[in-house]
Protein backbone atom coordinates (compact mmCIF):
# COMPACT_ATOMS: atom_id res chain seq x y z
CA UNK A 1 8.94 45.23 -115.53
CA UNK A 2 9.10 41.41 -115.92
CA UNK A 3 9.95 39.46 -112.70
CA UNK A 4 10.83 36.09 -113.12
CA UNK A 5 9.05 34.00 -109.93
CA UNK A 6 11.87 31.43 -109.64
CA UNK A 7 14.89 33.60 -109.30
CA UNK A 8 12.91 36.10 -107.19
CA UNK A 9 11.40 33.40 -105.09
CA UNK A 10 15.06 31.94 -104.47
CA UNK A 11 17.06 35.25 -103.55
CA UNK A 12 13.63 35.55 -100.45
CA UNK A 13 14.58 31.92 -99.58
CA UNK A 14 18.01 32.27 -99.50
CA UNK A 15 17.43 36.14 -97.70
CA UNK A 16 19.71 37.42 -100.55
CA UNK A 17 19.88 41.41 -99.54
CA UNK A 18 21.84 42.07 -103.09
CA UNK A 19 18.27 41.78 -104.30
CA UNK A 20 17.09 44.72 -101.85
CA UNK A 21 15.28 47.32 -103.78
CA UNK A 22 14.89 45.25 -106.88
CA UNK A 23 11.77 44.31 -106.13
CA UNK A 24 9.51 43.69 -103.49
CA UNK A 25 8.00 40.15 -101.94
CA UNK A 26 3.88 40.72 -101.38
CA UNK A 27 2.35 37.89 -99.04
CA UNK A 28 -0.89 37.70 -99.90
CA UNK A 29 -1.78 35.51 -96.72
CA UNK A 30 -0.88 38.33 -94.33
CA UNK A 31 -1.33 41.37 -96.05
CA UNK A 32 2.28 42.27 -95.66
CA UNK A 33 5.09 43.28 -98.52
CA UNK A 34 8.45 42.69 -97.39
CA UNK A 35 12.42 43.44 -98.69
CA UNK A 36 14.11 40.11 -100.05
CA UNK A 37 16.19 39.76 -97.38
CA UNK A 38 13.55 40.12 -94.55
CA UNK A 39 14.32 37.52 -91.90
CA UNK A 40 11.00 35.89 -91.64
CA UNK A 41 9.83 32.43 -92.07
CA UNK A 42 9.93 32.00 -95.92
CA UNK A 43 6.50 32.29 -97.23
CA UNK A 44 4.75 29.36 -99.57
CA UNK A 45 5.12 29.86 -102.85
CA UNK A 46 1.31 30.15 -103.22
CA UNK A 47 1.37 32.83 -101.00
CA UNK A 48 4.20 34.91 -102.83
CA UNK A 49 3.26 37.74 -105.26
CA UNK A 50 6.61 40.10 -106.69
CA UNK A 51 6.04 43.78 -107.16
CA UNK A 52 8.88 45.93 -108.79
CA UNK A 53 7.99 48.77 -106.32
CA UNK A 54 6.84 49.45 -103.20
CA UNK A 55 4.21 51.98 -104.82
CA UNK A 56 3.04 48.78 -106.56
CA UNK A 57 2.58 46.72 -103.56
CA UNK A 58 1.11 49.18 -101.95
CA UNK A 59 -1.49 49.62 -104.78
CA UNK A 60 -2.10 45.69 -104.26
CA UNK A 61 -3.28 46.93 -100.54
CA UNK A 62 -0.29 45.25 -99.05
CA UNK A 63 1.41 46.95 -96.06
CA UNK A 64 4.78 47.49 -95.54
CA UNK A 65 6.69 44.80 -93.22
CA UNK A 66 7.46 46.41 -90.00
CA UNK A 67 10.59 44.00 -89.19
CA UNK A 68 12.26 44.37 -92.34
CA UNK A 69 11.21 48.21 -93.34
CA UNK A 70 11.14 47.83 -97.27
CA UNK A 71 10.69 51.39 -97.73
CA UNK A 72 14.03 51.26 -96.26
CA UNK A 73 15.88 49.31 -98.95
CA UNK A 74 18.46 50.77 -101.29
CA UNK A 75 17.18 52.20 -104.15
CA UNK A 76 17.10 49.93 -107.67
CA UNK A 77 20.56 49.81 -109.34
CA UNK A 78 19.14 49.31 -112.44
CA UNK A 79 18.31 53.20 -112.24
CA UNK A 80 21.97 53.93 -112.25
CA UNK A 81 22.12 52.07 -115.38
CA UNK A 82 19.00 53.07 -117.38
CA UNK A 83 18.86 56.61 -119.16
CA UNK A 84 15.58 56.31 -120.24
CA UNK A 85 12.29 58.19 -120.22
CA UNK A 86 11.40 55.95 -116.77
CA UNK A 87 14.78 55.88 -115.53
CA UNK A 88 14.94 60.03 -114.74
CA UNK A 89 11.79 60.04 -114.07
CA UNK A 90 12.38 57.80 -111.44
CA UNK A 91 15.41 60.14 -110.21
CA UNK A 92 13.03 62.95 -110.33
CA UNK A 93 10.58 61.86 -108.33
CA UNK A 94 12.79 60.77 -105.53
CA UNK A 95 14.25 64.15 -105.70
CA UNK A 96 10.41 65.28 -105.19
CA UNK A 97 9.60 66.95 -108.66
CA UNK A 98 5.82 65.55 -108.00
CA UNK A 99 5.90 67.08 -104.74
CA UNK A 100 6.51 70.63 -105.73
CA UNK A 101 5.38 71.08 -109.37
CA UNK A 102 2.60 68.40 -109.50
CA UNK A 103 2.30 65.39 -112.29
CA UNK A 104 2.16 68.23 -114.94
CA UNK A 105 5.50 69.37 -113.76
CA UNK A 106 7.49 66.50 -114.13
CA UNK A 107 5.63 65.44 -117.37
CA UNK A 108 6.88 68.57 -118.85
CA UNK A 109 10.79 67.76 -117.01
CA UNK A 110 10.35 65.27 -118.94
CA UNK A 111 8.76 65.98 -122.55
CA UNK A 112 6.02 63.76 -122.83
CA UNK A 113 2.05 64.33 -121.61
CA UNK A 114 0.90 63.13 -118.78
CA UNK A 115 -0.51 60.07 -120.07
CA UNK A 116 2.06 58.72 -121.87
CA UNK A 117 4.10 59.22 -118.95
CA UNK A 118 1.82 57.20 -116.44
CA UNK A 119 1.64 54.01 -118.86
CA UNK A 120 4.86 54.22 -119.09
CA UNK A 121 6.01 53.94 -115.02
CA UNK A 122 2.71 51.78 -114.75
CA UNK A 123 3.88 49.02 -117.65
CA UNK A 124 7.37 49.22 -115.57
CA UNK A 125 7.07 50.16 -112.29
CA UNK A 126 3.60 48.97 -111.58
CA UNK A 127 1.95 52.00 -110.45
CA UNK A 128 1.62 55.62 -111.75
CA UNK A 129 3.72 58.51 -110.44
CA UNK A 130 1.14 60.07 -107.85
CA UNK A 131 1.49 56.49 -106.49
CA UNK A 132 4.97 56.26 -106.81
CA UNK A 133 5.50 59.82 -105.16
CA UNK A 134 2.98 59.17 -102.38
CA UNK A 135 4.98 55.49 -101.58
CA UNK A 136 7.69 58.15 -100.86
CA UNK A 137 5.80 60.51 -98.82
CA UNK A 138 4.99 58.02 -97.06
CA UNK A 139 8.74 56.83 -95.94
CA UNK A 140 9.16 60.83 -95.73
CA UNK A 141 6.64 60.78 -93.26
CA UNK A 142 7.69 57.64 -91.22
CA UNK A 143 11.38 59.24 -90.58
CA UNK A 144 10.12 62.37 -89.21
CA UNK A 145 7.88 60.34 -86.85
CA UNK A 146 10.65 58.24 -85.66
CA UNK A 147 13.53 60.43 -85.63
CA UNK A 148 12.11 63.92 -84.58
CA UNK A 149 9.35 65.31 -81.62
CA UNK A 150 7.56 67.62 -84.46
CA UNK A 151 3.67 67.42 -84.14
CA UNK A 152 1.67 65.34 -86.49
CA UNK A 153 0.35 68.52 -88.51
CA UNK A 154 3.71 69.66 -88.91
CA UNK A 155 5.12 66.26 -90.13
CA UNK A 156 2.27 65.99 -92.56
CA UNK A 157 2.90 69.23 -94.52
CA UNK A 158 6.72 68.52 -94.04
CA UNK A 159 6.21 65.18 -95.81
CA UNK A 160 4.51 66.88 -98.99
CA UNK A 161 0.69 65.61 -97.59
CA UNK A 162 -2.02 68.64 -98.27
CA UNK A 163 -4.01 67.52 -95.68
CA UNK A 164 -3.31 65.90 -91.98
CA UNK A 165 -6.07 64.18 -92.91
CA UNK A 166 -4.56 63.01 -96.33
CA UNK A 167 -1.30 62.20 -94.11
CA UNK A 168 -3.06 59.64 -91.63
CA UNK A 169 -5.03 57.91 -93.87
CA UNK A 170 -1.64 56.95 -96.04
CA UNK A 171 0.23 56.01 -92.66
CA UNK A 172 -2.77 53.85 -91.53
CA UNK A 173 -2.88 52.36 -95.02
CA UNK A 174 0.94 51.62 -95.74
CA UNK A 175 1.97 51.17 -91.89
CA UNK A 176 -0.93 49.40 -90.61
CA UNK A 177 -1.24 51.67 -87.55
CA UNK A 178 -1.90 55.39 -87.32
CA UNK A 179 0.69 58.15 -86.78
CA UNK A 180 1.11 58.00 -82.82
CA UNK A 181 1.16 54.31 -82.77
CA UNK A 182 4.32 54.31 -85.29
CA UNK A 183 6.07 56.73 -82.96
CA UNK A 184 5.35 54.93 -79.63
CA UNK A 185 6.19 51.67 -81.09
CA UNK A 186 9.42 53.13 -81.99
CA UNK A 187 10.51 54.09 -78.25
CA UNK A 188 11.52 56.96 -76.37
CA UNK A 189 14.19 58.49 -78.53
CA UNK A 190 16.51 61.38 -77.54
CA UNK A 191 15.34 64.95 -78.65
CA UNK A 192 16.86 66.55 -82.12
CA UNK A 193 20.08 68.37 -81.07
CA UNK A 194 18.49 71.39 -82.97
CA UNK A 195 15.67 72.63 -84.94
CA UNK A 196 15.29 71.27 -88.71
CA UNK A 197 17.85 68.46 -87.50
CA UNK A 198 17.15 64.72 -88.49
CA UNK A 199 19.59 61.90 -88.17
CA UNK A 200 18.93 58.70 -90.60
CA UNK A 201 20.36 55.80 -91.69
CA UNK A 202 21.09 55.51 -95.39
CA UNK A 203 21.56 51.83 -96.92
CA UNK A 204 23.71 50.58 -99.30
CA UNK A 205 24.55 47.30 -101.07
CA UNK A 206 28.03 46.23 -99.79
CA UNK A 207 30.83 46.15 -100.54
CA UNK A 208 31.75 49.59 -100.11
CA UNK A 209 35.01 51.08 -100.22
CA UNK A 210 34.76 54.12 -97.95
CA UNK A 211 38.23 55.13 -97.48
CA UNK A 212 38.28 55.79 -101.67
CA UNK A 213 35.30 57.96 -101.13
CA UNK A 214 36.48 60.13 -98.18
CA UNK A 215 39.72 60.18 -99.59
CA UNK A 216 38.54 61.38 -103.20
CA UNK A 217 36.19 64.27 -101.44
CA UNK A 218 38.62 65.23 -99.10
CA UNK A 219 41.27 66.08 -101.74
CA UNK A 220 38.60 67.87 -103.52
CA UNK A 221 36.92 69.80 -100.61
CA UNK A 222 36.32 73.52 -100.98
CA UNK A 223 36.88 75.47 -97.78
CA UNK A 224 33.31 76.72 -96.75
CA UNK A 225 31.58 74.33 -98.55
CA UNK A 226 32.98 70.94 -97.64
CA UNK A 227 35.36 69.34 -95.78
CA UNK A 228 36.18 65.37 -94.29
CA UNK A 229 37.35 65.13 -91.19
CA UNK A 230 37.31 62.15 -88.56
CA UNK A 231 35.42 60.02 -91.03
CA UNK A 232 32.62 62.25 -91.54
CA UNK A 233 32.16 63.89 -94.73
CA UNK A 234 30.25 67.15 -94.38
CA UNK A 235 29.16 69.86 -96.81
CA UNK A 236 26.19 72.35 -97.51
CA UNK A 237 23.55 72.20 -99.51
CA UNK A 238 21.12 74.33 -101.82
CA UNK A 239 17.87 72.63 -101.45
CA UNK A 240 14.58 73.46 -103.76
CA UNK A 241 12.96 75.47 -100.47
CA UNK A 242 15.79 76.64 -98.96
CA UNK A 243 19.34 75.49 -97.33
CA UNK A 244 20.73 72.41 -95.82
CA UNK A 245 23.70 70.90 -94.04
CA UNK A 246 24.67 67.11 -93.69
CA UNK A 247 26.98 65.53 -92.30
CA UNK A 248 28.04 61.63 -93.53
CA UNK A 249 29.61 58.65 -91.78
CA UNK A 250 30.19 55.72 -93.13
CA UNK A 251 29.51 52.67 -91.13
CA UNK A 252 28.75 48.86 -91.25
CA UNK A 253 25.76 48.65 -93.36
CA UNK A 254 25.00 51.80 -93.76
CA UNK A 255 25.39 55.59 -93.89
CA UNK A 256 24.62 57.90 -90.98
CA UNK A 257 23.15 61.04 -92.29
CA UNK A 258 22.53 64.09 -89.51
CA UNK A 259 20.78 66.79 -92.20
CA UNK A 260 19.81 69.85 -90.60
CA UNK A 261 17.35 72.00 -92.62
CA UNK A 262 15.39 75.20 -92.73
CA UNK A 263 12.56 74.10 -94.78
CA UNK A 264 11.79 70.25 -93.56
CA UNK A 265 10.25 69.65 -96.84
CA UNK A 266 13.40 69.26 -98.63
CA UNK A 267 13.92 66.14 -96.48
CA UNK A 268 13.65 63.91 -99.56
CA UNK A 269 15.71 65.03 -102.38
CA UNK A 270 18.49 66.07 -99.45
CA UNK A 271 18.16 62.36 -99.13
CA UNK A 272 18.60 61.74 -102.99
CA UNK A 273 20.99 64.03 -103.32
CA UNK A 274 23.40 62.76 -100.59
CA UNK A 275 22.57 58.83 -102.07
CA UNK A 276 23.60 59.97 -105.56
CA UNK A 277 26.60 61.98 -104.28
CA UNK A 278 27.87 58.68 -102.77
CA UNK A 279 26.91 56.19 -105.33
CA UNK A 280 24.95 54.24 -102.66
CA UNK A 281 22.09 52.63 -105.39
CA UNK A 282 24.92 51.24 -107.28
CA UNK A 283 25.63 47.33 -107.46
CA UNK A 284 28.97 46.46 -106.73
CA UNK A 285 28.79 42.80 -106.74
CA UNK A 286 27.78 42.93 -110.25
CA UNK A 287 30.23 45.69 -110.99
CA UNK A 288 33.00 44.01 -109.60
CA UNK A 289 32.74 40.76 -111.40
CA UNK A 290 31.97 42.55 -114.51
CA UNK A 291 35.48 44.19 -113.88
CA UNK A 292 37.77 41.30 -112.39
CA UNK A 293 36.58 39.51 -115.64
CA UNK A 294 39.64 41.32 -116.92
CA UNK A 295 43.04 40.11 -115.49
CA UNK A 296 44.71 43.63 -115.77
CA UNK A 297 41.83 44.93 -112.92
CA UNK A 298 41.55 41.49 -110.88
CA UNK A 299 43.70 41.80 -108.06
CA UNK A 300 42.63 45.59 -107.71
CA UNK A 301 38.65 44.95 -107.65
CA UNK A 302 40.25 41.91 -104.92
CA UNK A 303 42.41 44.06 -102.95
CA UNK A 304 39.57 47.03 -102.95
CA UNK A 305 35.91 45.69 -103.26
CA UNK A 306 32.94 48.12 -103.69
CA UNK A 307 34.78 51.51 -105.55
CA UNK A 308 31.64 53.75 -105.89
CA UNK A 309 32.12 56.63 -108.13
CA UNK A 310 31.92 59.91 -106.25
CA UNK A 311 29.29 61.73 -107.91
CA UNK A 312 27.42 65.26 -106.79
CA UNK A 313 24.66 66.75 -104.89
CA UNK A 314 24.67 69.86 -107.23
CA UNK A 315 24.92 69.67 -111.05
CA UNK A 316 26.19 73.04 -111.88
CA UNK A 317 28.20 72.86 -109.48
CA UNK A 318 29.84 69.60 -110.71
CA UNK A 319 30.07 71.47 -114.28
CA UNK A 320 31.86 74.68 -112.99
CA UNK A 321 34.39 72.27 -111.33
CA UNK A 322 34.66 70.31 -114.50
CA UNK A 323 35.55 73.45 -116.72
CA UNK A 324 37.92 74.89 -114.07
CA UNK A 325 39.65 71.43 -113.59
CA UNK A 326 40.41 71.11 -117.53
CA UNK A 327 44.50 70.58 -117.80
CA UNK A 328 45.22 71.50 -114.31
CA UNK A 329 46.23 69.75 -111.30
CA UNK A 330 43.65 69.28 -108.68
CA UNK A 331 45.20 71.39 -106.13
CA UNK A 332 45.32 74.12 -108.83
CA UNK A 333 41.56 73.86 -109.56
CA UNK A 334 40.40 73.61 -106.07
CA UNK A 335 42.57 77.01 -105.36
CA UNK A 336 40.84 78.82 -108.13
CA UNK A 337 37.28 77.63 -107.00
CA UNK A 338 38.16 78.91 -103.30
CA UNK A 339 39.30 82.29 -104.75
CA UNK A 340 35.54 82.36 -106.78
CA UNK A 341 33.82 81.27 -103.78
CA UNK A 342 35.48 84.15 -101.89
CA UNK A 343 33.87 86.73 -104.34
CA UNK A 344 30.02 85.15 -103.30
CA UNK A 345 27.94 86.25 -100.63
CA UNK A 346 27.56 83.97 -97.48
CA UNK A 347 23.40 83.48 -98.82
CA UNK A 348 23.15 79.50 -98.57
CA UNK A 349 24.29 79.09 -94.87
CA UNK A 350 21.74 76.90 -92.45
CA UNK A 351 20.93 79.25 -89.44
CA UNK A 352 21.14 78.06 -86.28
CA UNK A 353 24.02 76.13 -83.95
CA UNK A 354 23.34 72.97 -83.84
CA UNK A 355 26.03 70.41 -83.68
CA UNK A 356 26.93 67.85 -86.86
CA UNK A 357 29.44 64.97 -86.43
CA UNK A 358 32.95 66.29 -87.44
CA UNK A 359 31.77 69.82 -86.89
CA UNK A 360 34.63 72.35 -86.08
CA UNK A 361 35.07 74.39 -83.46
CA UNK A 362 33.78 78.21 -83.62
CA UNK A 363 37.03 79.75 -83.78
CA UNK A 364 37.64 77.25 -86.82
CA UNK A 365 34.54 78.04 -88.42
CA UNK A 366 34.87 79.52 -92.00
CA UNK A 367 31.82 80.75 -92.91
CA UNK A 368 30.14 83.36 -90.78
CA UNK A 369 27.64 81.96 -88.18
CA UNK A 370 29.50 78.63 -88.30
CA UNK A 371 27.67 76.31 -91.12
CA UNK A 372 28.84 75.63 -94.71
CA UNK A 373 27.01 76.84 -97.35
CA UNK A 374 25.60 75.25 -100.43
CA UNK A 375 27.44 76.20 -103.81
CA UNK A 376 26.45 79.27 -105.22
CA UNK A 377 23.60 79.34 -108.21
CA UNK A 378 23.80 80.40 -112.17
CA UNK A 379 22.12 83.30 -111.20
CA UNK A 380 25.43 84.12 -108.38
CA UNK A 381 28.25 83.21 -110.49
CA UNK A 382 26.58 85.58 -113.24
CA UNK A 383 26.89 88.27 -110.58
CA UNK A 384 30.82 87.68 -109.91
CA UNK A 385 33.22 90.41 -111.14
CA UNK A 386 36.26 89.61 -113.91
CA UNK A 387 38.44 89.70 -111.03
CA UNK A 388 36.49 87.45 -109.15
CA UNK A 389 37.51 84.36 -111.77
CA UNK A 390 41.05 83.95 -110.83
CA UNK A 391 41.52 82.71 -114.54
CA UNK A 392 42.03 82.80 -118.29
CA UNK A 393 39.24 85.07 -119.85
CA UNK A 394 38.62 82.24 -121.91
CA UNK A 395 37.87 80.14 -119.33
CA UNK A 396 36.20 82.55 -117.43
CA UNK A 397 33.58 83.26 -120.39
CA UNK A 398 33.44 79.65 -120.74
CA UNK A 399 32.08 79.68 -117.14
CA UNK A 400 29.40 82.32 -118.09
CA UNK A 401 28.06 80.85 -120.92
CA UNK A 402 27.94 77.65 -118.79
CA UNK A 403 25.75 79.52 -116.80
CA UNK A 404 23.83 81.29 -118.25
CA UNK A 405 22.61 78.28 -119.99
CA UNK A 406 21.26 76.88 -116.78
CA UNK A 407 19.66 79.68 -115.70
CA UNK A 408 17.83 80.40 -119.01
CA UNK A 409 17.18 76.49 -118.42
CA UNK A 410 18.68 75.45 -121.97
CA UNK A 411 20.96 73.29 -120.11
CA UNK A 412 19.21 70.81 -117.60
CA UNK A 413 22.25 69.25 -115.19
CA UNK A 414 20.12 67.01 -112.57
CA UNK A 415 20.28 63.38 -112.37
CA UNK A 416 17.11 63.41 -114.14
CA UNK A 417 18.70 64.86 -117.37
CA UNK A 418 18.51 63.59 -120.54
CA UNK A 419 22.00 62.14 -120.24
CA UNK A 420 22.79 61.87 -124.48
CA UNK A 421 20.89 65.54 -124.67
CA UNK A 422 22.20 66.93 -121.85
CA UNK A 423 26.39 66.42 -123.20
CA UNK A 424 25.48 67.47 -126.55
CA UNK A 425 24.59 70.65 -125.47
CA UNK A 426 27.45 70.84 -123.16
CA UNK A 427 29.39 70.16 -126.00
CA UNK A 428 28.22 72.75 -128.22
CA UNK A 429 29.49 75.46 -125.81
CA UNK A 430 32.47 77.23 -126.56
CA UNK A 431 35.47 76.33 -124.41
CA UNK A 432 33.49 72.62 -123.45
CA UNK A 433 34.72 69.31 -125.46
CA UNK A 434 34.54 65.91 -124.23
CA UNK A 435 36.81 65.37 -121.64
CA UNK A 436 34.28 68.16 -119.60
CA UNK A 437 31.01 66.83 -120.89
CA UNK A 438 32.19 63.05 -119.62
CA UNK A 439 33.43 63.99 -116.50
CA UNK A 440 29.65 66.09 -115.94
CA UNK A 441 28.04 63.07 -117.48
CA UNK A 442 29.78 60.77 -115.06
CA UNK A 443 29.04 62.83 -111.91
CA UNK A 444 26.43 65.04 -112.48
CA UNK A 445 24.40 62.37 -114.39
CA UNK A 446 25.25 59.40 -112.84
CA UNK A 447 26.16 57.91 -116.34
CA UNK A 448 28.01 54.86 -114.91
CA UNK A 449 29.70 54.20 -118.93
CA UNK A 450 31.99 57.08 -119.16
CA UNK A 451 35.69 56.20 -119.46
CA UNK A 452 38.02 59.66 -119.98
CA UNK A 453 40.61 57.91 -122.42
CA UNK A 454 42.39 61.53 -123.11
CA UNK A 455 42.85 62.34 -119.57
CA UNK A 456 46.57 61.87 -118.04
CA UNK A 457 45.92 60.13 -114.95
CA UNK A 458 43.91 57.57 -116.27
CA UNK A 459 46.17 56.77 -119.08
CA UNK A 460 49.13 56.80 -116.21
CA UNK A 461 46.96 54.44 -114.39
CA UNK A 462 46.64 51.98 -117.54
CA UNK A 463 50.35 52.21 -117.64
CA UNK A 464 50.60 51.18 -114.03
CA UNK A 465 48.17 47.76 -114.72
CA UNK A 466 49.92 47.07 -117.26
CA UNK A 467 47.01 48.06 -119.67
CA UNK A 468 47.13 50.18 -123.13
CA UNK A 469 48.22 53.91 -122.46
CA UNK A 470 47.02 55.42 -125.96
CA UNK A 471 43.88 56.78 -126.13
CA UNK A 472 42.88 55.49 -128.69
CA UNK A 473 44.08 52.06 -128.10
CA UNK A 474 42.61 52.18 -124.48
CA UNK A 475 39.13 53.22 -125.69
CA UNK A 476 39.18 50.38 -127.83
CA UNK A 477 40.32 47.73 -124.47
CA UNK A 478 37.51 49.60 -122.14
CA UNK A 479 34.66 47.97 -124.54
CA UNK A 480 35.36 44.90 -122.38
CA UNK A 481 34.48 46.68 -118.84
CA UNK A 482 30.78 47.67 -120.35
CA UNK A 483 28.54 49.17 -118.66
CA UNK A 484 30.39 49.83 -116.03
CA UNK A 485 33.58 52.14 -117.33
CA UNK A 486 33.27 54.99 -114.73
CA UNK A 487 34.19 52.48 -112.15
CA UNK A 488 37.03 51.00 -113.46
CA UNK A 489 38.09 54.94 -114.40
CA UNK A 490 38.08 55.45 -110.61
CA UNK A 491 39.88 52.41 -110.30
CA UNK A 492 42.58 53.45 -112.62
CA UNK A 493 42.74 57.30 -111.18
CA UNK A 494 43.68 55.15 -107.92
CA UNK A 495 46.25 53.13 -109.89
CA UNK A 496 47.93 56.59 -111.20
């Protein structure tokens, strides 16, 4: 990827933390590679080399900046954007495809060898993708150091390391000082309120709007699975390795995220997962002026900076909510889901007691033992009775094939999907047309271009601004709000 040294060079002088993420400032004359926005003395220009990833800086034999925390910066935006072959894989590896099935894994995710695929995320991203997953490790690593009293071994293997040995060496070489010293020079912190629990901070790019996000989830939430209360958005997860729990506060600056897990090495793509789920990658400078460019959406983007779109942590999920929510209310849909869910074992529920932020009571609890569970797999939903569907048999068998196209893995519905692949064979299901396959694109995918002209709300919402109500006429009007038509659908759902 192409960095041009003047702009670069004048969003580190100016600190500019839009820029956080979008690449990386290497000072050669300390060894160092910083965020943007780090608050040290500018460096000379002569001293300034740009990386478009950490992995790359890294590779370059910088270290990372221990004021600033790169490795802490939002993710690129431009990831959000791009559907390409370096764009999922990208998603992919942060959701630790490289850690599980190896390079040959995620060349095959992805349909090209493994050479191709390494000059292709070295021409871009500057490095390969061992180096790009082991920049991540790496961060991994760092977090359980910092925010939990496991032993060095155990952090190691937890981070996705196969040796300690392997694990020290990369802290030494990206942190500057081995294992223990990162921990002590960290403080005393207070001890994990349970096992498999880690509390982070997740960043974002502000604005953001998190009363729309709450107040989207919470209308959504399925008993057992989710729920929002006292600003804290909490759900369960199905991890790769097992099951997970988070909990999700929005603050200034940031996210907290408490995750407690039963397999530690599903630390990372829990973390993906819950940054997708709330759109924190996304620019919403740049998405906001692309939007108030229109006069019909300027006083909205004004009165209501930074409207992420509320995406998911689970892609079939996401599509069984899709095809139950075709032409019926909300409240209707998340009814029938409950009644499903209620026909599923208990089998994705975090043991243990520990407490998360908004947590309920035990006499409140709804799941047995007290967590929430992750939604249930292809493989469950294949197991559920007739009776079990609440719904049309059309509907229902729409469902199943639904399924059993992910679990035969026809049907891939992770961020790292081929997005244009991916909705034309959602499409070519029976019972699935385009208002489904957008709405899976949009928050499955991530596709940030989807605008659902056909759906009611959002043409009631048009009406309200004043804008075209047709669908066909609106479709047409929503050229002008390119690439960035999911978030002024969000914005129009508000407006209904």
């Amino acid at each position: 990827m192409e960095l041009d040294f003047e702009r670069c060079y004048r969003a580190v002088d100016s600190r500019d933390q839009r820029f956080d993420g979008w690449f990386y400032t290497g000072v050669t004359s300390t060894g160092i590679y910083c965020r943007p926005s780090c608050p040290a003395t500018t460096p000379k220009r002569q001293n300034v080399r740009f990386f478009p990833s950490a992995a790359a800086a890294q590779g370059a034999g910088l270290r990372a900046c221990r004021r600033c925390r790169p490795d802490a910066a939002p993710g690129s935006p431009q990831w959000d954007v791009r559907a390409d072959v370096v764009g999922r894989a990208m998603r992919l590896i942060a959701d630790g495809v490289v850690d599980r099935d190896g390079i040959p894994g995620l060349a095959s995710r992805l349909g090209y060898t493994e050479r191709h695929l390494h000059r292709m995320l070295r021409a871009e991203m500057g490095a390969g993708p061992l180096a790009l997953a082991r920049a991540q490790r790496a961060q991994t690593a760092r977090i359980l150091i910092e925010t939990t009293g496991l032993g060095m071994a155990e952090i190691a293997f937890a981070a996705g390391f196969g040796s300690v040995r392997q694990f020290n060496d990369t802290v030494r070489e990206v942190y500057g000082v081995a294992p223990t010293e990162l921990r002590q020079s960290r403080g005393q912190r207070s001890a994990p309120v349970g096992a498999g629990t880690i509390t982070l901070r997740l960043a974002y790019r502000p604005p953001l709007h998190a009363g729309a996000l709450l107040d989207f989830l919470a209308l959504r939430a399925l008993p057992g699975v989710e729920e929002v209360r006292d600003g804290t958005y909490r759900r369960g997860l199905r991890l790769p390795r097992g099951a997970g729990e988070v909990a999700l506060t929005p603050a200034d600056g940031h996210v907290s995220a408490t995750l407690r897990l039963t397999d530690l090495r599903d630390l990372a793509p829990a973390v993906a997962r819950c940054r997708h789920l709330l759109d924190l990658d996304a620019d919403p400078v740049a998405i906001d002026a692309t939007l108030a460019a229109d006069p019909a959406l300027a006083a909205a983007v004004v009165a209501e900076p930074g409207i992420r779109v509320p995406r998911a942590v689970d892609g079939f999920e996401m599509a069984v909510r899709a095809v139950v929510g075709q032409q019926v209310s909300v409240t209707s849909a998340r009814t029938t889901l409950t009644r499903l869910l209620a026909h599923l074992p208990a089998d994705h529920e975090v043991d243990g007691d520990a407490d998360l932020p908004g947590r309920r009571e035990p006499h409140d609890r709804r799941v047995a033992g007290g967590g929430l569970r992750g939604f249930p797999d292809a493989e469950g939903v294949l197991g559920v009775a007739d009776e079990g569907f609440g719904m049309p048999a059309a509907r229902r068998e729409t469902i199943r094939g639904l399924a059993r196209a992910v679990a035969e893995g026809e049907l891939d519905l992770a961020p790292g999907g081929d997005r244009e692949e991916t909705v034309r064979r959602l499409a070519a299901l029976p019972g699935i047309g385009p208002w489904t396959a957008g709405y899976v694109a949009m928050r499955a995918l991530g596709d940030p271009d989807v605008l659902l002209h056909t759906d009611l709300a959002v043409r009631r919402g048009a009406a309200a601004l004043g804008l075209p109500d047709q669908p066909t006429t609106l479709d047409a009007y929503a050229d002008r709000w390119r690439p960035w038509r999911s978030y002024a659908l969000i914005r129009l759902w508000r407006a209904a």
